[in-house]
N, C-alpha and C. Protein backbone atom coordinates (compact mmCIF):
# COMPACT_ATOMS: atom_id res chain seq x y z
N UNK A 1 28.28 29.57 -59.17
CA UNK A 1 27.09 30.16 -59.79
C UNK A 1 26.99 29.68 -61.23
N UNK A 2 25.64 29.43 -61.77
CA UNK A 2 25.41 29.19 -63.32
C UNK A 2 24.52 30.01 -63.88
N UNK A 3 24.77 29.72 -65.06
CA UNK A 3 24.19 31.55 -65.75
C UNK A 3 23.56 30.45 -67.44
N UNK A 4 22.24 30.76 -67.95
CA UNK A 4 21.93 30.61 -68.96
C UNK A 4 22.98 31.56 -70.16
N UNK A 5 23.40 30.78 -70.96
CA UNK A 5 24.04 31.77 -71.75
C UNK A 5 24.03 31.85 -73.00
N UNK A 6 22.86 31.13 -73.25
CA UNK A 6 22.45 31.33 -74.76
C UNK A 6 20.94 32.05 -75.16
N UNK A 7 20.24 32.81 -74.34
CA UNK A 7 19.14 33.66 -74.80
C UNK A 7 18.89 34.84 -73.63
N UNK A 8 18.62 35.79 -73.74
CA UNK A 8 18.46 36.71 -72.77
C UNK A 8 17.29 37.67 -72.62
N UNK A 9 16.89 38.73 -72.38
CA UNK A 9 15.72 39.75 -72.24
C UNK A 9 15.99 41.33 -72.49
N UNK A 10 15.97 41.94 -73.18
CA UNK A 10 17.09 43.10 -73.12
C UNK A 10 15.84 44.01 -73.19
N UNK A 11 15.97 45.18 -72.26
CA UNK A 11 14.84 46.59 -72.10
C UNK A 11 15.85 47.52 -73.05
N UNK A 12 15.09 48.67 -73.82
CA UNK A 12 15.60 49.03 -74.40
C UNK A 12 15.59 50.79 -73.59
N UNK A 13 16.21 51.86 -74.56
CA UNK A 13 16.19 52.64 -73.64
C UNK A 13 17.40 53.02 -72.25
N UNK A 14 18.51 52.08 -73.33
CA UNK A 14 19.97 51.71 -72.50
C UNK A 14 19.58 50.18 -72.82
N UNK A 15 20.10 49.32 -72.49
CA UNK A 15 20.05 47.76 -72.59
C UNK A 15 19.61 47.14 -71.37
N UNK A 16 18.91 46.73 -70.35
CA UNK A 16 18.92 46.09 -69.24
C UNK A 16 18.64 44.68 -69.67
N UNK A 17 19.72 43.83 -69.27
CA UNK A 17 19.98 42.43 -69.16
C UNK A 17 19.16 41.84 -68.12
N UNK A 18 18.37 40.89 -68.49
CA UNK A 18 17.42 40.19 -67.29
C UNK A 18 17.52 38.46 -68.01
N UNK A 19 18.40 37.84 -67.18
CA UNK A 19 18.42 36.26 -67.98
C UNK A 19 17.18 35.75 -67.73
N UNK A 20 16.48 35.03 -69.03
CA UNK A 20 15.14 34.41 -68.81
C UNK A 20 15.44 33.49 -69.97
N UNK A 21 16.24 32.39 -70.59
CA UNK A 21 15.77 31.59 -70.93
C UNK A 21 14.88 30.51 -71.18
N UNK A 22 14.60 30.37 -72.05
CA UNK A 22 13.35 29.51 -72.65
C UNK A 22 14.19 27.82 -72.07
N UNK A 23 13.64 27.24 -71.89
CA UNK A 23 14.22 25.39 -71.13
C UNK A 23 15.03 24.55 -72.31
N UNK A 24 14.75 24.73 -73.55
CA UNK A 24 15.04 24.19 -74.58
C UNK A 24 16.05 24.64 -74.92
N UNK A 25 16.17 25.93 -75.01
CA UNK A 25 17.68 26.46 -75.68
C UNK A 25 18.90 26.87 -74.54
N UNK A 26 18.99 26.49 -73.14
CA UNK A 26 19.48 26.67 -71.86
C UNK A 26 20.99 25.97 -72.14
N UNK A 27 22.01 26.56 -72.20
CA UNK A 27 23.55 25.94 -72.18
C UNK A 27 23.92 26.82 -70.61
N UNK A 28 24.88 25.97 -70.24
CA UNK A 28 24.82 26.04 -68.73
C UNK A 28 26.80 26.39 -68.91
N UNK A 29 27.21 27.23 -68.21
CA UNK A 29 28.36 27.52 -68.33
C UNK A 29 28.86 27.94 -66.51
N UNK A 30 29.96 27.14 -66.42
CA UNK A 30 30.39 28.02 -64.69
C UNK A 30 30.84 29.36 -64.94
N UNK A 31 30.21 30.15 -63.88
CA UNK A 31 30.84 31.53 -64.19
C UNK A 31 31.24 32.06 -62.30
N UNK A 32 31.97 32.37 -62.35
CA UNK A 32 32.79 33.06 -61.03
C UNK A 32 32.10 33.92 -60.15
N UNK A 33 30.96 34.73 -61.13
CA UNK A 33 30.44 35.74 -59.67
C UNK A 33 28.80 36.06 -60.20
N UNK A 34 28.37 36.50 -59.45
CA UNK A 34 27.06 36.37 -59.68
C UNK A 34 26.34 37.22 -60.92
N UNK A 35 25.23 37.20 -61.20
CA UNK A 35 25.22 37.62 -62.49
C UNK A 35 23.93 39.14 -62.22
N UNK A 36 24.49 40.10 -62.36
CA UNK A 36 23.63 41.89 -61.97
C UNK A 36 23.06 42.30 -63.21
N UNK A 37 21.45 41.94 -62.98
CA UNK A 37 20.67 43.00 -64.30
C UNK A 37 21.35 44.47 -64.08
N UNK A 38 21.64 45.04 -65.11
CA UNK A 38 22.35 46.20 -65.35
C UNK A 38 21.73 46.73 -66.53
N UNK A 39 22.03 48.25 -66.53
CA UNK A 39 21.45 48.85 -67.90
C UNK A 39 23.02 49.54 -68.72
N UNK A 40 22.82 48.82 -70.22
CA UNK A 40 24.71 49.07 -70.69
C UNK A 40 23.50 50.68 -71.51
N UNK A 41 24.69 51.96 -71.16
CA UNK A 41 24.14 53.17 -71.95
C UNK A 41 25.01 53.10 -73.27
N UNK A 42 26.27 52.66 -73.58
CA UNK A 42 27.66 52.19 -74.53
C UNK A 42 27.30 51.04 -74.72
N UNK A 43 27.14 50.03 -75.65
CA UNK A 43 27.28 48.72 -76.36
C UNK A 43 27.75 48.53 -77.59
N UNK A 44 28.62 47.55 -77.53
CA UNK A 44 29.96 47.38 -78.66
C UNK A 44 31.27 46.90 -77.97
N UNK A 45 31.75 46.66 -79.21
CA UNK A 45 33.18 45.35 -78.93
C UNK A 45 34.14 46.86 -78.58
N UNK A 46 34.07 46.76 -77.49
CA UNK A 46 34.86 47.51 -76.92
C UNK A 46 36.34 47.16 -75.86
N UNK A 47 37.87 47.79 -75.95
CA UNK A 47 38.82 47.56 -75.61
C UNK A 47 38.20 47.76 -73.42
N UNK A 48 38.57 46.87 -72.69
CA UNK A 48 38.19 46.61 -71.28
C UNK A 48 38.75 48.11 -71.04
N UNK A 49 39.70 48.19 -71.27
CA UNK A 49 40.23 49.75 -70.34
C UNK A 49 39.87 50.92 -70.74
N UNK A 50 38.98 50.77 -71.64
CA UNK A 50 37.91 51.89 -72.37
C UNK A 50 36.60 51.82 -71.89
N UNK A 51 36.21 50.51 -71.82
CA UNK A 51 34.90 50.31 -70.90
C UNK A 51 34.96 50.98 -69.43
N UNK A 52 36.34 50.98 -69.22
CA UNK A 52 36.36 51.09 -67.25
C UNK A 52 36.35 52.66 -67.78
N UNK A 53 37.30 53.20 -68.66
CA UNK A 53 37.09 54.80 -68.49
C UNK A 53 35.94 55.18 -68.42
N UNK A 54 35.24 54.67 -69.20
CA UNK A 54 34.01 55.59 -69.71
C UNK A 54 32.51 54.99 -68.21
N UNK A 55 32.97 54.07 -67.86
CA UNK A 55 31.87 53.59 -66.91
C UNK A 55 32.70 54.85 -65.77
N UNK A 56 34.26 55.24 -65.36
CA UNK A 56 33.90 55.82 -64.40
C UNK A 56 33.40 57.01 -64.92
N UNK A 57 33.47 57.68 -65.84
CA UNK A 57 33.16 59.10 -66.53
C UNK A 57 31.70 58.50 -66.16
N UNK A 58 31.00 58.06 -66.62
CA UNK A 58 29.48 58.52 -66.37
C UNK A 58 29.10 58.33 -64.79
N UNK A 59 29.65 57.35 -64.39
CA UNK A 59 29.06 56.64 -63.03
C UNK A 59 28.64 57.96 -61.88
N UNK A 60 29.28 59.20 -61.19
CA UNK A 60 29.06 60.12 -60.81
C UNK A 60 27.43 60.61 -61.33
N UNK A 61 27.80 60.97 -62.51
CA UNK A 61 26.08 61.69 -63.33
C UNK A 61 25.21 61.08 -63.40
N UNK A 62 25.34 59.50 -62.99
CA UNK A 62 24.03 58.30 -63.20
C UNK A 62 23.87 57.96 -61.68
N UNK A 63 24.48 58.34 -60.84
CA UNK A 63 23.87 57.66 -59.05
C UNK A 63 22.95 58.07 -59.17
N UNK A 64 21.82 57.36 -58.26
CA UNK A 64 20.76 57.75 -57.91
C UNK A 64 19.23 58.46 -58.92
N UNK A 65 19.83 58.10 -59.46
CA UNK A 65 18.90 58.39 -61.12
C UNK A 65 18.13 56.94 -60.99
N UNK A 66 16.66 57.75 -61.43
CA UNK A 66 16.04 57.21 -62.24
C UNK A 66 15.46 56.53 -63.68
N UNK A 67 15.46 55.55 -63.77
CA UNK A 67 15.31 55.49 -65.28
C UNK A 67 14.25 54.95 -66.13
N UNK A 68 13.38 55.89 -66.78
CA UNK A 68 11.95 55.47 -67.32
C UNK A 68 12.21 54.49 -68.96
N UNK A 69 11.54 53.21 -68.76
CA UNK A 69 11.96 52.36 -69.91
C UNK A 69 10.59 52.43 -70.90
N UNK A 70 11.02 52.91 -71.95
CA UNK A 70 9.53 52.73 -72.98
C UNK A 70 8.96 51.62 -72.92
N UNK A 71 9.94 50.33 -73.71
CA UNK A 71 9.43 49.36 -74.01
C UNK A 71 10.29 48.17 -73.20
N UNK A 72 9.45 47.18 -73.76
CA UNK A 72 11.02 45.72 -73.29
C UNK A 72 10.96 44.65 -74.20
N UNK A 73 12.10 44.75 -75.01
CA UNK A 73 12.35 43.71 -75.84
C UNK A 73 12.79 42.04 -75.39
N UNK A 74 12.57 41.24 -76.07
CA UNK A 74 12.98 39.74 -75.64
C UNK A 74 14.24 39.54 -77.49
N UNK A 75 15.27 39.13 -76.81
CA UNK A 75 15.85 39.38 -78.04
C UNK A 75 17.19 37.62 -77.86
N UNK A 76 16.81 36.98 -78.93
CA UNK A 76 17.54 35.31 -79.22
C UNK A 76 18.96 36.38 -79.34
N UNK A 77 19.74 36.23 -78.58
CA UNK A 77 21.55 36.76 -78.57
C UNK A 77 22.22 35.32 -79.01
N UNK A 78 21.83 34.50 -80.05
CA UNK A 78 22.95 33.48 -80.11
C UNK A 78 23.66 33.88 -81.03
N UNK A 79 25.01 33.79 -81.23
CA UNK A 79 26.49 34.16 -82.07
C UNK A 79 26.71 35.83 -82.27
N UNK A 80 27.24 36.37 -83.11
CA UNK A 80 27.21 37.65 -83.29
C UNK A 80 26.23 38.48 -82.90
N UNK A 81 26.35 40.11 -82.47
CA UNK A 81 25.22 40.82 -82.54
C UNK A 81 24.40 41.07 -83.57
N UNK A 82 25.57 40.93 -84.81
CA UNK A 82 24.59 41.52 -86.04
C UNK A 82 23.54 40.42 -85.97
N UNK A 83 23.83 39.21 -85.97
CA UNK A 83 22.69 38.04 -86.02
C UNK A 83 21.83 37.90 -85.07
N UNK A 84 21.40 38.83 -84.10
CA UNK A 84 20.66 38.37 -83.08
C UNK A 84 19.08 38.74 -83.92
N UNK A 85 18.14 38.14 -82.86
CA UNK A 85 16.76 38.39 -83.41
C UNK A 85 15.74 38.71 -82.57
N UNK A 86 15.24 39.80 -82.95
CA UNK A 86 13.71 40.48 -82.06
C UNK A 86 13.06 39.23 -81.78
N UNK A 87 12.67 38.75 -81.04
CA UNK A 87 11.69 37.42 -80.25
C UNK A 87 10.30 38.36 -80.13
N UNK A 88 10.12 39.07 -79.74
CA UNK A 88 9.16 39.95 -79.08
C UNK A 88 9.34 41.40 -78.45
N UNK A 89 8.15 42.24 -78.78
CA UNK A 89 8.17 43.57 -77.65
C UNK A 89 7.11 44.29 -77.54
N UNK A 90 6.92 44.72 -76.25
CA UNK A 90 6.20 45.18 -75.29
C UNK A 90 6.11 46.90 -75.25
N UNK A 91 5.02 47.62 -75.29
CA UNK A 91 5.35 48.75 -74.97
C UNK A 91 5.22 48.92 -73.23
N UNK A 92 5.62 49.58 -72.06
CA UNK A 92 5.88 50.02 -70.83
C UNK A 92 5.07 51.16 -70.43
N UNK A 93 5.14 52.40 -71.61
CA UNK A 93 4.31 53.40 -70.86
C UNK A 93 2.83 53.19 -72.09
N UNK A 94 1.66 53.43 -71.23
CA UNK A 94 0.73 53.95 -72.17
C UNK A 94 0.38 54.76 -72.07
């Protein structure tokens, strides 16, 4: 599987990851398993065995839930977070 890994789409309202690179800025990296739009409710440089606690702590209270997104941001993720940049956004509900 290959995964764009230098620009992404992020909904806000939790984070949902949707890869949509632009053709020009596309770096191509092998990655092992397939790649799941997901919504992160926690984001930050976080220790892995803290991520797994806390994903199973919520995972129970989030099945089957719905989730209403205000808006959807398009956001350039190249190098650090602090450096990333609003591209664009959309409002969802009117």
């Amino acid at each position: 599987m290959w995964e764009a890994v230098e620009s992404a789409t992020w909904c806000t309202g939790g984070q949902m990851a949707i890869w949509t690179p632009p053709p020009q800025k596309t770096a191509l990296a092998k990655r092992k398993e397939a790649f799941m739009p997901h919504v992160s409710f926690i984001y930050g440089d976080l220790a892995n065995k803290l991520r797994a606690n806390l994903a199973k702590e919520l995972q129970p209270s989030l099945d089957s839930r719905r989730l209403k997104m205000k808006k959807l941001q398009v956001w350039r993720t190249l190098g650090p977070a602090e450096t990333w940049e609003l591209v664009a956004e959309q409002s969802l509900i009117s």
